[in-house]
C-alpha atoms as a PDB file:
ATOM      1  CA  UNK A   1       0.000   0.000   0.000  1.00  0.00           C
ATOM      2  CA  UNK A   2       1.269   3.551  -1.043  1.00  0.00           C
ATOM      3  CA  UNK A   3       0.410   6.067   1.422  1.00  0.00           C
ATOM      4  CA  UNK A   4       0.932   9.508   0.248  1.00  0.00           C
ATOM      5  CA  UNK A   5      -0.026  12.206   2.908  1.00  0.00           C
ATOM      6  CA  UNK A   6      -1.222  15.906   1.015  1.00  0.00           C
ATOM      7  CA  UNK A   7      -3.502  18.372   1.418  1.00  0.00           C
ATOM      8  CA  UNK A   8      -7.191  17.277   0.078  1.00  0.00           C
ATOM      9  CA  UNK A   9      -6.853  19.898  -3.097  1.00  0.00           C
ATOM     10  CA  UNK A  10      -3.532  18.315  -3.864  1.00  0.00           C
ATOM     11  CA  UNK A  11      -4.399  14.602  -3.252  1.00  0.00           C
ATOM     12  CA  UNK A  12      -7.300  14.807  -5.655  1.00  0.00           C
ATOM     13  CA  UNK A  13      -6.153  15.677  -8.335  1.00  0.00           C
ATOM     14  CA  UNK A  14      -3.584  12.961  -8.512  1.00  0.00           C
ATOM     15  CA  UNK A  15      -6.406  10.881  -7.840  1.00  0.00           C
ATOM     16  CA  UNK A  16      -7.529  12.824 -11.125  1.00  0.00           C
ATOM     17  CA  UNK A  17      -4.203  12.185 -12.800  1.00  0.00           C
ATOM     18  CA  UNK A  18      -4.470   8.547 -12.223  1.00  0.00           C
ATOM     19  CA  UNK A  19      -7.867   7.908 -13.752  1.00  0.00           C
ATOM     20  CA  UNK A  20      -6.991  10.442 -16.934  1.00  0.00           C
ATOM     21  CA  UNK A  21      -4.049   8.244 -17.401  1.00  0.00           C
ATOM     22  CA  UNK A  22      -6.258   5.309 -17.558  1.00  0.00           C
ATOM     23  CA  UNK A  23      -8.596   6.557 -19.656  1.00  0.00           C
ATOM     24  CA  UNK A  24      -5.577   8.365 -21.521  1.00  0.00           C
ATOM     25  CA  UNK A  25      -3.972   4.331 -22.566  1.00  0.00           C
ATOM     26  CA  UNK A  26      -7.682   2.238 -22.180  1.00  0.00           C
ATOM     27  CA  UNK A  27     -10.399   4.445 -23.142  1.00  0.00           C
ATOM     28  CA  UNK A  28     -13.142   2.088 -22.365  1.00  0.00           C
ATOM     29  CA  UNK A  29     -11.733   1.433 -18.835  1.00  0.00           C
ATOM     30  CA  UNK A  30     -14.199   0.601 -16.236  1.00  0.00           C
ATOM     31  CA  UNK A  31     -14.533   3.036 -13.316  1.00  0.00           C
ATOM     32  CA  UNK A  32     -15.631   2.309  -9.517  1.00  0.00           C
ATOM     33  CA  UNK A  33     -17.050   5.055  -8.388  1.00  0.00           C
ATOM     34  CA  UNK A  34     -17.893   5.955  -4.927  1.00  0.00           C
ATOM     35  CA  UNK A  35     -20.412   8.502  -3.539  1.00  0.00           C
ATOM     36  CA  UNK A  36     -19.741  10.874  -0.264  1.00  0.00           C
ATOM     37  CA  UNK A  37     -17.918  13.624   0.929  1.00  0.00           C
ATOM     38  CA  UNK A  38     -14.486  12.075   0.133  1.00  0.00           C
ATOM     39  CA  UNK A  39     -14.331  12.067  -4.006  1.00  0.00           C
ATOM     40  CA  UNK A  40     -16.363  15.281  -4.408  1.00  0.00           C
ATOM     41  CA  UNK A  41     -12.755  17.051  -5.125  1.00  0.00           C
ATOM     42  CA  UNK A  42     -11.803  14.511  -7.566  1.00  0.00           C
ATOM     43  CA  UNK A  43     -15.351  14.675  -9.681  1.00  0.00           C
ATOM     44  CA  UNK A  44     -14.615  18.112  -9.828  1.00  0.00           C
ATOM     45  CA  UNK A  45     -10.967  17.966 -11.077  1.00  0.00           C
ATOM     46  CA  UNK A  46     -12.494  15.240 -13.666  1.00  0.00           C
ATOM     47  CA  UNK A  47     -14.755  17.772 -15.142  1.00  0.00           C
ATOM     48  CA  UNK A  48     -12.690  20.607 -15.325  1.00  0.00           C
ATOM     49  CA  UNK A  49     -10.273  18.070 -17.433  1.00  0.00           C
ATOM     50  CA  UNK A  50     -12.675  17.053 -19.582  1.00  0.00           C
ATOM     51  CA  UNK A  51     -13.528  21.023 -20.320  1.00  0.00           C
ATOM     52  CA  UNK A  52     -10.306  21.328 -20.992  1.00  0.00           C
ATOM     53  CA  UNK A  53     -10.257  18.548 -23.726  1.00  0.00           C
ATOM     54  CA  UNK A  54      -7.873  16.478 -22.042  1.00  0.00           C
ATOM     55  CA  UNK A  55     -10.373  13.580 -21.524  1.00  0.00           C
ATOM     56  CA  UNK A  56     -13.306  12.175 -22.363  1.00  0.00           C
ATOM     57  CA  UNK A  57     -15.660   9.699 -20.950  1.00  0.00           C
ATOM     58  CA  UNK A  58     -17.700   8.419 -23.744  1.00  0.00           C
ATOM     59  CA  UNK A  59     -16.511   4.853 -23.509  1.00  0.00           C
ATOM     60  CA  UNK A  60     -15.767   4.489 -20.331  1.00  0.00           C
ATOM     61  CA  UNK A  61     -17.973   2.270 -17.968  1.00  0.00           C
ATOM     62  CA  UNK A  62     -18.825   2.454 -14.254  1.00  0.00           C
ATOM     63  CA  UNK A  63     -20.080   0.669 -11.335  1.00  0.00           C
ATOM     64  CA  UNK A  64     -21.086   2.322  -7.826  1.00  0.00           C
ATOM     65  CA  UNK A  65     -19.745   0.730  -4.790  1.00  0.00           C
ATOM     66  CA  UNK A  66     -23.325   0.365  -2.742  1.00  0.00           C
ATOM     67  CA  UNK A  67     -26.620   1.555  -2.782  1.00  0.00           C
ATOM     68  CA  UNK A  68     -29.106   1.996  -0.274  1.00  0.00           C
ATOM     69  CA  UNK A  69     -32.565   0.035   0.186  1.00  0.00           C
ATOM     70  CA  UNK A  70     -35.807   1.093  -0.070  1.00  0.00           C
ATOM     71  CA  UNK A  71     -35.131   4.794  -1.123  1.00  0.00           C
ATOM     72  CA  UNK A  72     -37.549   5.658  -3.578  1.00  0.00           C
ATOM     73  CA  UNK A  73     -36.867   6.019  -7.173  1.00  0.00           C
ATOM     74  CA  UNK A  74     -36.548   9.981  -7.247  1.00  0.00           C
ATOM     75  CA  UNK A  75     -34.861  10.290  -3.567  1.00  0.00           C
ATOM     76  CA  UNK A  76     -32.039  12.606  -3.902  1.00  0.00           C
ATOM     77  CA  UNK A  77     -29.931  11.151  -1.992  1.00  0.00           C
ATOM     78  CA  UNK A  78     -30.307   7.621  -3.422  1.00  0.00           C
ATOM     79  CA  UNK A  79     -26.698   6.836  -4.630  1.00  0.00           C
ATOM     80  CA  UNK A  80     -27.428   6.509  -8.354  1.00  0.00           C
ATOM     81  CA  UNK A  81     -28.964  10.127  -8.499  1.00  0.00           C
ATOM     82  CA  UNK A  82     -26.048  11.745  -6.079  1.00  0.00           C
ATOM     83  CA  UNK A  83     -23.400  10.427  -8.601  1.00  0.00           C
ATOM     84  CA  UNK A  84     -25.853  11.758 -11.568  1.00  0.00           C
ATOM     85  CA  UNK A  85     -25.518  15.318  -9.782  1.00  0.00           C
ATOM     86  CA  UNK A  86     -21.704  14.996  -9.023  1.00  0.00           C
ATOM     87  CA  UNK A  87     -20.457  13.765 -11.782  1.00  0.00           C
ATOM     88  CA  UNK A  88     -22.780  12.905 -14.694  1.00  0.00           C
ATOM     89  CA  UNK A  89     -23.922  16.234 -15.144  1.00  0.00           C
ATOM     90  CA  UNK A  90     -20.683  17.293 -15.478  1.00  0.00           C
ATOM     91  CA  UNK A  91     -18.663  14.896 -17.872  1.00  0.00           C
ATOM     92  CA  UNK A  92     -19.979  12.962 -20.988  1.00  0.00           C
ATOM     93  CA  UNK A  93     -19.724   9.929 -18.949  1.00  0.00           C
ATOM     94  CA  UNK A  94     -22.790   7.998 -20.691  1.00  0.00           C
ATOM     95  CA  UNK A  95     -25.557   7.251 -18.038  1.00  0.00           C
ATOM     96  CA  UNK A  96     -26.351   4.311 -19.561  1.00  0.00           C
ATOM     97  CA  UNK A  97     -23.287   2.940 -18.661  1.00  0.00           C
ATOM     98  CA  UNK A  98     -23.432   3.496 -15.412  1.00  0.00           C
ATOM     99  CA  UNK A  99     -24.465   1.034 -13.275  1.00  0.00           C
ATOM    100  CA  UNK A 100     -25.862   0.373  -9.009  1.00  0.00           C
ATOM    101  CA  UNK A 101     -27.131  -1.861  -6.991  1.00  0.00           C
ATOM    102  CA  UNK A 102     -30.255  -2.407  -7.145  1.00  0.00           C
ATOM    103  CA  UNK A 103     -32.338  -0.949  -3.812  1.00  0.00           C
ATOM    104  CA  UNK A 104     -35.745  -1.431  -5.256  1.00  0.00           C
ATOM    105  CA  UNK A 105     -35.313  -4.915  -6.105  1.00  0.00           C
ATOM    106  CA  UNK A 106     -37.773  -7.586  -5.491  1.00  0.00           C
ATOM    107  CA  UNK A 107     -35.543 -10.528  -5.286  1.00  0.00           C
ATOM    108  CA  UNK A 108     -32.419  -9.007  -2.776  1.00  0.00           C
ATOM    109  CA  UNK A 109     -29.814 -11.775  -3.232  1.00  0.00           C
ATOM    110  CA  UNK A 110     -31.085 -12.179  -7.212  1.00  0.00           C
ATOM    111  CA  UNK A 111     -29.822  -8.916  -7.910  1.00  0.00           C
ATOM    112  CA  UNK A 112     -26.762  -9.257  -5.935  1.00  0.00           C
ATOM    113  CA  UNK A 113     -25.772 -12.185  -8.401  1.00  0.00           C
ATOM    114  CA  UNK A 114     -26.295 -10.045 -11.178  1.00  0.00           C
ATOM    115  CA  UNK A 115     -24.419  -7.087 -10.036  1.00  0.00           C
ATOM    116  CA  UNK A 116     -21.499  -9.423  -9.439  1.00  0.00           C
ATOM    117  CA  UNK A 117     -21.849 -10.783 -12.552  1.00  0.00           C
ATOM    118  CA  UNK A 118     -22.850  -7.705 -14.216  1.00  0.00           C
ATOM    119  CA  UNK A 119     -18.995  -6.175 -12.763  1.00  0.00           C
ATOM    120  CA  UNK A 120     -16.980  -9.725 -14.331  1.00  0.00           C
ATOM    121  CA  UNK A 121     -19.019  -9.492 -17.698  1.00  0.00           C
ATOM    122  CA  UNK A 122     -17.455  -5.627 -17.789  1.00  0.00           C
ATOM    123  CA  UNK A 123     -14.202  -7.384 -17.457  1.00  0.00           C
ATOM    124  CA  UNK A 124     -13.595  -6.346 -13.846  1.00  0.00           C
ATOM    125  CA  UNK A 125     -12.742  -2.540 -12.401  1.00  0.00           C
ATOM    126  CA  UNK A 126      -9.638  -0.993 -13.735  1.00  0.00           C
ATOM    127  CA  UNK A 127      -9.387   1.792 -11.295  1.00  0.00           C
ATOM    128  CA  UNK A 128     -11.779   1.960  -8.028  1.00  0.00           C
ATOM    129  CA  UNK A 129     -12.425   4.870  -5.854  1.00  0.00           C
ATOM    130  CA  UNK A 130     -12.914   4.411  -2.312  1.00  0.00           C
ATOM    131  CA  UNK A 131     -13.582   6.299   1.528  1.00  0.00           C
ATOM    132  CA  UNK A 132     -13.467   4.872   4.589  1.00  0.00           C
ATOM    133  CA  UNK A 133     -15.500   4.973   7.226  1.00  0.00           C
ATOM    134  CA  UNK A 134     -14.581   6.189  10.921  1.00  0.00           C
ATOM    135  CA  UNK A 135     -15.060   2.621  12.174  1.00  0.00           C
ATOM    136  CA  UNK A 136     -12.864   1.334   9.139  1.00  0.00           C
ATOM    137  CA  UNK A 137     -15.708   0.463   6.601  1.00  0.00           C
ATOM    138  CA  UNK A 138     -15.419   0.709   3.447  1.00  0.00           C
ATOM    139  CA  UNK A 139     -18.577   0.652   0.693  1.00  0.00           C
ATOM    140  CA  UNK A 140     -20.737  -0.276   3.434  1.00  0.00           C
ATOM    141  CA  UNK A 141     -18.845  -3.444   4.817  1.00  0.00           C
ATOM    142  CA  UNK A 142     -19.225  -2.676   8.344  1.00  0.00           C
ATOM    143  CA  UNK A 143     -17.075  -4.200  11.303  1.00  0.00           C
ATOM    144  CA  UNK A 144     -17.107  -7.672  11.339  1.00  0.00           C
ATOM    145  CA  UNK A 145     -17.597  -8.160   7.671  1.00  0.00           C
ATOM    146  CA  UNK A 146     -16.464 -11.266   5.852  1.00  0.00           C
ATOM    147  CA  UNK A 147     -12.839 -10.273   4.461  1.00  0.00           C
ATOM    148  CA  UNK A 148     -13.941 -12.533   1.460  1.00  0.00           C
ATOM    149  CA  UNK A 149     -17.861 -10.958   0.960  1.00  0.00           C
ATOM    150  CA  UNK A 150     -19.376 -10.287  -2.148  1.00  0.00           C
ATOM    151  CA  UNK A 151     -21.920  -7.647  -3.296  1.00  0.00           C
ATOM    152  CA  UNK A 152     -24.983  -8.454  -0.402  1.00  0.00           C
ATOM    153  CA  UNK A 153     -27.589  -6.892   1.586  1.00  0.00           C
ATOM    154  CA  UNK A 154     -25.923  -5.666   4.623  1.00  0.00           C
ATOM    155  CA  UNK A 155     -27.372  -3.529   8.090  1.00  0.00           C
ATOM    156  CA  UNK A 156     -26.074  -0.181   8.515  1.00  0.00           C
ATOM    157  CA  UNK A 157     -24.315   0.584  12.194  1.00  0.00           C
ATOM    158  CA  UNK A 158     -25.957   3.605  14.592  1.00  0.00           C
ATOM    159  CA  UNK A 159     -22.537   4.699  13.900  1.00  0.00           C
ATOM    160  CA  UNK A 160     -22.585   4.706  10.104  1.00  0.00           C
ATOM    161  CA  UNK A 161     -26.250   5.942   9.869  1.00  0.00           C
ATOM    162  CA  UNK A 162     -25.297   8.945  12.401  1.00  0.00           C
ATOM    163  CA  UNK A 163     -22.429   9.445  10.185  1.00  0.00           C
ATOM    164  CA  UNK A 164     -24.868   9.737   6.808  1.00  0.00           C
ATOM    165  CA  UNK A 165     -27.700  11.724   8.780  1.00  0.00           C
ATOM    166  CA  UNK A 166     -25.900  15.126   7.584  1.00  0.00           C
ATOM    167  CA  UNK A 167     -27.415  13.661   4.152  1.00  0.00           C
ATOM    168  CA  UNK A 168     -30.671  13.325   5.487  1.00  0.00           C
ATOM    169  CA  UNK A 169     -31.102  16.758   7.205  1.00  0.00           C
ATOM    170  CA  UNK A 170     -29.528  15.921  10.155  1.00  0.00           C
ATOM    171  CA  UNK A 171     -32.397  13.226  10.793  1.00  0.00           C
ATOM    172  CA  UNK A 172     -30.973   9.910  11.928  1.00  0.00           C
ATOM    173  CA  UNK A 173     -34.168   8.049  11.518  1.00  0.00           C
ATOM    174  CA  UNK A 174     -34.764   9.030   7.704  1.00  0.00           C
ATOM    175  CA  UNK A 175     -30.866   7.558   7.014  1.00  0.00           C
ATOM    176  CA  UNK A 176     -32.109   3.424   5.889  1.00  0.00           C
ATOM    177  CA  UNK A 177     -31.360   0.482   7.978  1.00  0.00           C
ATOM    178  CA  UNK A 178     -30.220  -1.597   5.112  1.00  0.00           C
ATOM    179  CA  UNK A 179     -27.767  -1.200   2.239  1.00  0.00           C
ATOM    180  CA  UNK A 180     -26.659  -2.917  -0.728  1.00  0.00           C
ATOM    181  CA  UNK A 181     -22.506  -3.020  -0.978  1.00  0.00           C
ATOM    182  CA  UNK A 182     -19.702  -4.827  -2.956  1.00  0.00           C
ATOM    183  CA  UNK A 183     -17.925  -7.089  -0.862  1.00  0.00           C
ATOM    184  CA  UNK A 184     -14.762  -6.655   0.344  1.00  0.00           C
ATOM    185  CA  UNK A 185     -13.483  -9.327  -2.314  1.00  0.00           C
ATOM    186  CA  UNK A 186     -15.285  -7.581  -4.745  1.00  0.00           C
ATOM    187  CA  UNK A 187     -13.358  -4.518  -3.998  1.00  0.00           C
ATOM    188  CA  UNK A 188     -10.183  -6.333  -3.599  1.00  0.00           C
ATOM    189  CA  UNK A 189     -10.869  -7.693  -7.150  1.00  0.00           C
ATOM    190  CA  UNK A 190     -10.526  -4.043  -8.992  1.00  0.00           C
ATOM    191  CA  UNK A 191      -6.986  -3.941 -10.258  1.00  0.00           C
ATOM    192  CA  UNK A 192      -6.237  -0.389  -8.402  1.00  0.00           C
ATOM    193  CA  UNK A 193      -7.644   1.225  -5.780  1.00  0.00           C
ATOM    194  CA  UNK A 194      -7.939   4.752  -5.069  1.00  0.00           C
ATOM    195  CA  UNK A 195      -8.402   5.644  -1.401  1.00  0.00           C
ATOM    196  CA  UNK A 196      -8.880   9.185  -0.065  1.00  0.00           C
ATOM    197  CA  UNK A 197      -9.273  10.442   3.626  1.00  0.00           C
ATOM    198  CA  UNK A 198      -9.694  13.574   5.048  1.00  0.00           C
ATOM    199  CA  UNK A 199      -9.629  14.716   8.547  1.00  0.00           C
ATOM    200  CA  UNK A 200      -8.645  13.664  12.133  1.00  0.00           C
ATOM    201  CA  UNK A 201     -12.239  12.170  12.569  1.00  0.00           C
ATOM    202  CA  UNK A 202     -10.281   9.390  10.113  1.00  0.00           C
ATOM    203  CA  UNK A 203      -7.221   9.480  11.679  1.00  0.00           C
ATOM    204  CA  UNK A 204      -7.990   5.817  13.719  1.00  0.00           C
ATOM    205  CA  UNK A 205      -9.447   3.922  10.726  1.00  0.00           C
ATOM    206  CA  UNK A 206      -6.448   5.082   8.523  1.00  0.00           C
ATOM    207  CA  UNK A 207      -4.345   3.832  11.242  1.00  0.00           C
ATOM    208  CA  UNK A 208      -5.670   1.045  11.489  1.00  0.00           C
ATOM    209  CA  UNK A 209      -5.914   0.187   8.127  1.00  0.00           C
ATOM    210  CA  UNK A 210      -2.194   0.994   7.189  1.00  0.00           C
ATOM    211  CA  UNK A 211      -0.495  -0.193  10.396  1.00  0.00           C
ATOM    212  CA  UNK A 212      -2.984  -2.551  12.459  1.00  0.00           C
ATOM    213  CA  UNK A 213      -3.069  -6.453  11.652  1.00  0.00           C
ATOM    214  CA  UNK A 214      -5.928  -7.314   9.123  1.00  0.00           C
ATOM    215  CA  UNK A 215      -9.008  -7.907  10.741  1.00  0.00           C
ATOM    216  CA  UNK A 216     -12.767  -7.924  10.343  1.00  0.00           C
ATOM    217  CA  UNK A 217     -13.354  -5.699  13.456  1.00  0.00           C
ATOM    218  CA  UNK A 218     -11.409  -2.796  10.634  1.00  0.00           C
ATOM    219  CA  UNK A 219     -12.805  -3.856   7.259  1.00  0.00           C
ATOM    220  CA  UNK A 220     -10.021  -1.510   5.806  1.00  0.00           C
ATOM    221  CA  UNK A 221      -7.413  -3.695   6.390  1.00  0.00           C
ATOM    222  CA  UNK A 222      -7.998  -6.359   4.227  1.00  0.00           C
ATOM    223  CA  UNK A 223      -6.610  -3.419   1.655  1.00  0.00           C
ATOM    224  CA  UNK A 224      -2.865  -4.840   2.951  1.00  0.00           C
ATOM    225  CA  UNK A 225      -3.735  -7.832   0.480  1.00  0.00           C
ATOM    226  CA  UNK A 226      -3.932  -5.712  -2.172  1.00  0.00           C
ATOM    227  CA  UNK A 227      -1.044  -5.223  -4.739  1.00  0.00           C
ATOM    228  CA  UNK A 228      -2.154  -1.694  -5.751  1.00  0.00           C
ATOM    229  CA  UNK A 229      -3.484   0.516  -3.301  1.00  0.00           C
ATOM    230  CA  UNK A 230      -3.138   4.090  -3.572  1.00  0.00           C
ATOM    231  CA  UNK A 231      -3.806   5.671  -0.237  1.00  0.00           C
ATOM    232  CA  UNK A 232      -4.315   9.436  -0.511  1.00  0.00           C
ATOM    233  CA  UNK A 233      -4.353  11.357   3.007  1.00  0.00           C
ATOM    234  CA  UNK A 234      -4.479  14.736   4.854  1.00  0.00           C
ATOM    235  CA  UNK A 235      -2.503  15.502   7.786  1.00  0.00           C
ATOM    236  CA  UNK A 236      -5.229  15.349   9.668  1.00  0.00           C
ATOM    237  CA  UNK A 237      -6.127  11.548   8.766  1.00  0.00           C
ATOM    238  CA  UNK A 238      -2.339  10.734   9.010  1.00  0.00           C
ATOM    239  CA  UNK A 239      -2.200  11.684  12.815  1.00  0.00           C
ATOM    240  CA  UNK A 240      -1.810   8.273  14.154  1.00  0.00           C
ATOM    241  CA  UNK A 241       0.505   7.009  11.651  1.00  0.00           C
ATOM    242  CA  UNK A 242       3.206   5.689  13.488  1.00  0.00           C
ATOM    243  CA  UNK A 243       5.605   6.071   9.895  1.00  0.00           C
ATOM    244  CA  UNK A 244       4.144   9.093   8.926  1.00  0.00           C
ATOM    245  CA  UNK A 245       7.637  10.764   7.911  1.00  0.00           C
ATOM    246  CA  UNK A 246       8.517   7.872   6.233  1.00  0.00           C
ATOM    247  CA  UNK A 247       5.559   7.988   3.939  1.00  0.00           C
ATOM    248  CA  UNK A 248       6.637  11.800   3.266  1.00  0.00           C
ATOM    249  CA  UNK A 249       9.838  10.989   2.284  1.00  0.00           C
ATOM    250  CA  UNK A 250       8.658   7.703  -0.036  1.00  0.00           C
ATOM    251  CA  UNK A 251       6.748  10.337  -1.721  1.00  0.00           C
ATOM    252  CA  UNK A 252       9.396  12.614  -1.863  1.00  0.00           C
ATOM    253  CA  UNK A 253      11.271  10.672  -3.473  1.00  0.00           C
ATOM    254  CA  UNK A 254       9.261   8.930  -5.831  1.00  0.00           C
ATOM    255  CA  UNK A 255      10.117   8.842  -9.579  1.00  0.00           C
ATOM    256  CA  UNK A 256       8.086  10.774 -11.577  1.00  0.00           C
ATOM    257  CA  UNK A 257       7.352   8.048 -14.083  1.00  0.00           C
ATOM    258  CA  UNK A 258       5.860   6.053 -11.698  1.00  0.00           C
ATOM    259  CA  UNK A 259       2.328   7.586 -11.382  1.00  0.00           C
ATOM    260  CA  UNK A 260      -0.197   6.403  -8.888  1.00  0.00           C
END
């Protein structure tokens, strides 16, 4: 795992750099895109690129990590239309090639399969971009989540739904129970992933998940298994990390060809 500790404006756009690059050498690439606070930086650094002609998103394809269940059709904050307002509106990324779980289904663990199957028959995520929560989740694979889980119906903590009620006008109860996610071998099956963090609220998970041993009680960690995880941090997310400087000077001195 690369940890690379910058300011938010800085670490999103070489989140940015990393997906234009893709999409630069694979132009039908397949995206992971994730919704919440954390990638709002890099959907905006995407659009001003494509304004500027240096990218465009006509072929590319795109899963979202999770959805949430029962949200009706036109609920704003149902994940499909929050990634329609902060991103879709703003790059030619084709909507009909985006793709989410399923909330409304009938048949829950029907149109699990299919999403799973729906992300192989794609090929499999080139680049995925992830969050994490302040109890180490990540799409909504909450503590004590099966380090080799596929895409499922899952229950949201108090913690995570407290977390999410800023969505909801501050209303805990209006924030669902029940969620559908990618699994964390799901995740761990994209062939890079893009993590960003922000804040000391984070600084614990990111801990955790860069230093701690790999364990269900910090979904996060299972990350450590991956061979390409880009981990892009503030200084106030990298407070606990114990090799903090040595991340800074990794970075320092990394060769520029290398990229993300």
């Amino acid at each position: 795992m690369e940890v690379i500790i910058q300011p938010a404006a800085q670490a999103a756009e070489l989140a940015a750099d990393a997906i234009v690059a893709l999409v630069d050498t694979k132009p039908d690439a397949v995206l992971g895109l994730a919704t919440g606070s954390s990638p709002l930086a890099v959907y905006d650094a995407l659009a001003q690129r494509q304004r500027a002609g240096e990218v465009s998103f006509s072929q590319v394809t795109a899963f979202l990590l999770d959805e949430y269940v029962g949200l009706a059709a036109q609920h704003p904050e149902r994940y499909r239309n929050v990634i329609d307002r902060d991103l879709l509106c703003k790059v030619d990324l084709d909507p009909q090639r985006v793709h989410s779980p399923d909330g409304l289904a009938e048949d829950i663990p029907a149109a699990c399969r299919a999403y799973e199957q729906a992300i192989a028959d794609a090929g499999g995520v080139d680049l995925q971009l992830l969050g994490i929560g302040t109890d180490g989740h990540i799409a909504f694979n909450e503590p004590g989540s099966s380090l080799a889980s596929h895409t499922r119906i899952k229950t949201l903590t108090a913690q995570t739904r407290a977390d999410n009620a800023r969505f909801f006008n501050d209303d805990v109860e209006a924030v669902p129970t029940h969620c559908l996610t990618q699994g964390l071998a799901t995740i761990l099956s994209a062939r890079h992933l893009v993590l960003l963090a922000q804040g000391q609220a984070k600084a614990e998970a990111v801990h955790q998940m860069v230093e701690g041993p790999v364990s269900a009680m910090w979904p996060a960690t299972v990350l450590q298994h991956h061979p390409h995880v880009s981990a892009l941090i503030d200084e106030g997310a990298a407070a606990r990390l114990q090799l903090a400087d040595y991340y800074r000077e990794t970075f320092a001195a990394k060769p520029d060809w290398q990229g993300l």
